[in-house]
C-alpha atoms as a PDB file:
ATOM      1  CA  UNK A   1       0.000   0.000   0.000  1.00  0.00           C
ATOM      2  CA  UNK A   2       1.454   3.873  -0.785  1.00  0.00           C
ATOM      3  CA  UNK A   3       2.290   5.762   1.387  1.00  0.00           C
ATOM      4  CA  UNK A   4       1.861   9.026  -0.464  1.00  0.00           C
ATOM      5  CA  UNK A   5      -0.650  11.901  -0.909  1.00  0.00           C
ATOM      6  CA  UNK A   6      -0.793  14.593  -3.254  1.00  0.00           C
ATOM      7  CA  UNK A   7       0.057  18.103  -1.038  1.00  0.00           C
ATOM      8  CA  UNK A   8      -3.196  20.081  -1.749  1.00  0.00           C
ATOM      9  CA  UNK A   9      -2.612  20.890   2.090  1.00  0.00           C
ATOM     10  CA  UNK A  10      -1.557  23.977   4.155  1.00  0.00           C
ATOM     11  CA  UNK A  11       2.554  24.379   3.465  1.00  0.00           C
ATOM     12  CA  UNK A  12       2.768  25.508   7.375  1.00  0.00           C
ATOM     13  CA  UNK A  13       1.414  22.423   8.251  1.00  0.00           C
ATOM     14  CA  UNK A  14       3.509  20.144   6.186  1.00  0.00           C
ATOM     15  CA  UNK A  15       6.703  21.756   6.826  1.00  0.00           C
ATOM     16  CA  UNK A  16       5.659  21.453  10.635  1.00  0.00           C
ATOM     17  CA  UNK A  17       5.315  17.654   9.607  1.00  0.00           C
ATOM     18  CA  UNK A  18       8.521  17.021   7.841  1.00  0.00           C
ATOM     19  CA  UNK A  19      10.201  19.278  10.788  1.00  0.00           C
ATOM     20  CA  UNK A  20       9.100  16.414  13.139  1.00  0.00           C
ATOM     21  CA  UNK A  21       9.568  13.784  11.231  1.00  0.00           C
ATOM     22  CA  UNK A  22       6.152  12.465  10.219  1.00  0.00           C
ATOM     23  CA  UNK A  23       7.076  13.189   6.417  1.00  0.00           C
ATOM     24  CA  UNK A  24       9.149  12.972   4.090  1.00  0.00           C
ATOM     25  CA  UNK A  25       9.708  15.478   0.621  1.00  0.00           C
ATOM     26  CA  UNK A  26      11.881  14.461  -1.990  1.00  0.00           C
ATOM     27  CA  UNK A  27      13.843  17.245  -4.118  1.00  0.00           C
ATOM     28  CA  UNK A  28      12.704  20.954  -3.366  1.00  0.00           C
ATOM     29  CA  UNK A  29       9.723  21.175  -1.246  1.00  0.00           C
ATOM     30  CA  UNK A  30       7.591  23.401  -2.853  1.00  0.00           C
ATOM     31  CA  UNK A  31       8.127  22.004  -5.956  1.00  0.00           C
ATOM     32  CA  UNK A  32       7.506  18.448  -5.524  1.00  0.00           C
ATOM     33  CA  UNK A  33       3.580  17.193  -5.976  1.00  0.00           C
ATOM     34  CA  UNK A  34       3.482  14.863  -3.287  1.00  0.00           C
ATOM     35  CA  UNK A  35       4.430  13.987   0.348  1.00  0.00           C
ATOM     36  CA  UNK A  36       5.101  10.112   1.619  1.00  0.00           C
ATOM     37  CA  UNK A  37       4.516   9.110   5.442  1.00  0.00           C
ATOM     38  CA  UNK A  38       7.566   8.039   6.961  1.00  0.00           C
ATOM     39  CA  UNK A  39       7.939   5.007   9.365  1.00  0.00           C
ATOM     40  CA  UNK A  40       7.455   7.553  12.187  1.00  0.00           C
ATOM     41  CA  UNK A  41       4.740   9.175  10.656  1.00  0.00           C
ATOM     42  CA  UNK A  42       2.892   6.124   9.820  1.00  0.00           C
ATOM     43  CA  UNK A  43       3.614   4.593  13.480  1.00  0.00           C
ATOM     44  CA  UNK A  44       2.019   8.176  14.808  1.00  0.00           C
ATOM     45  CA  UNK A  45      -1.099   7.703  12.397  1.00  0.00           C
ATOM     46  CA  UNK A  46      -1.821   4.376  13.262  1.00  0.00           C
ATOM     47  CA  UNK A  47      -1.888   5.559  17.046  1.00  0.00           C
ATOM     48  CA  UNK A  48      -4.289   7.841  16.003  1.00  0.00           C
ATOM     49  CA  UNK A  49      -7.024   5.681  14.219  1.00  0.00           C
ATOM     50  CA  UNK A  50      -6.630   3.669  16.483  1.00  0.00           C
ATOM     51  CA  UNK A  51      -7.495   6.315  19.374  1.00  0.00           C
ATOM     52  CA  UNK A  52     -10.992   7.048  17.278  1.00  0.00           C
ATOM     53  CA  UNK A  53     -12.212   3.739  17.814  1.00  0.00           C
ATOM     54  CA  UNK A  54     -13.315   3.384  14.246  1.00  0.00           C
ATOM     55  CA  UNK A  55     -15.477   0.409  13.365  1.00  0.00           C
ATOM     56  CA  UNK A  56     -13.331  -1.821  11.106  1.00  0.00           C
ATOM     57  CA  UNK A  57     -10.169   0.271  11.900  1.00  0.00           C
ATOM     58  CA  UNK A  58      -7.901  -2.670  13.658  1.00  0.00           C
ATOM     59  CA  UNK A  59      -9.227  -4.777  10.392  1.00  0.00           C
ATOM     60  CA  UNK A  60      -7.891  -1.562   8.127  1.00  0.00           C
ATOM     61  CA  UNK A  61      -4.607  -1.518  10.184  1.00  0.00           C
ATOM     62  CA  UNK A  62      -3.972  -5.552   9.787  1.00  0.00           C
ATOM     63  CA  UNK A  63      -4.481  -5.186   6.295  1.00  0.00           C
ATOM     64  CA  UNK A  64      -2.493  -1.534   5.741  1.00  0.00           C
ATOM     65  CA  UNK A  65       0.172  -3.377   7.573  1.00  0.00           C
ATOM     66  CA  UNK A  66       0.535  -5.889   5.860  1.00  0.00           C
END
């Protein structure tokens, strides 16, 4: 499964997230289309779906893991 999103977000907020960590830009940052979760940032992410007690969300996270 990718890993990756397209950055139609907020640039404050994803150079916050690559500051900690949580993502990861290839080449120059404002010129580069899309963002990829890093192992940190996917960790973090799972934490957090998993803290919203989604129905189906430990099934999602089995499969996403695997």
């Amino acid at each position: 499964m990718h890993r990756c999103a397209w950055k139609g977000y907020d640039f404050n907020v994803l150079d916050r997230l690559t500051d900690q960590g949580l993502l990861e830009v290839q080449g120059e940052p404002r010129r580069t289309k899309s963002v990829a979760l890093t192992s940190e940032g996917v960790e973090r992410a799972k934490c957090v779906l998993q803290q919203l007690s989604l129905e189906g969300i430990e099934a999602f996270l089995t499969e996403f893991s695997g």
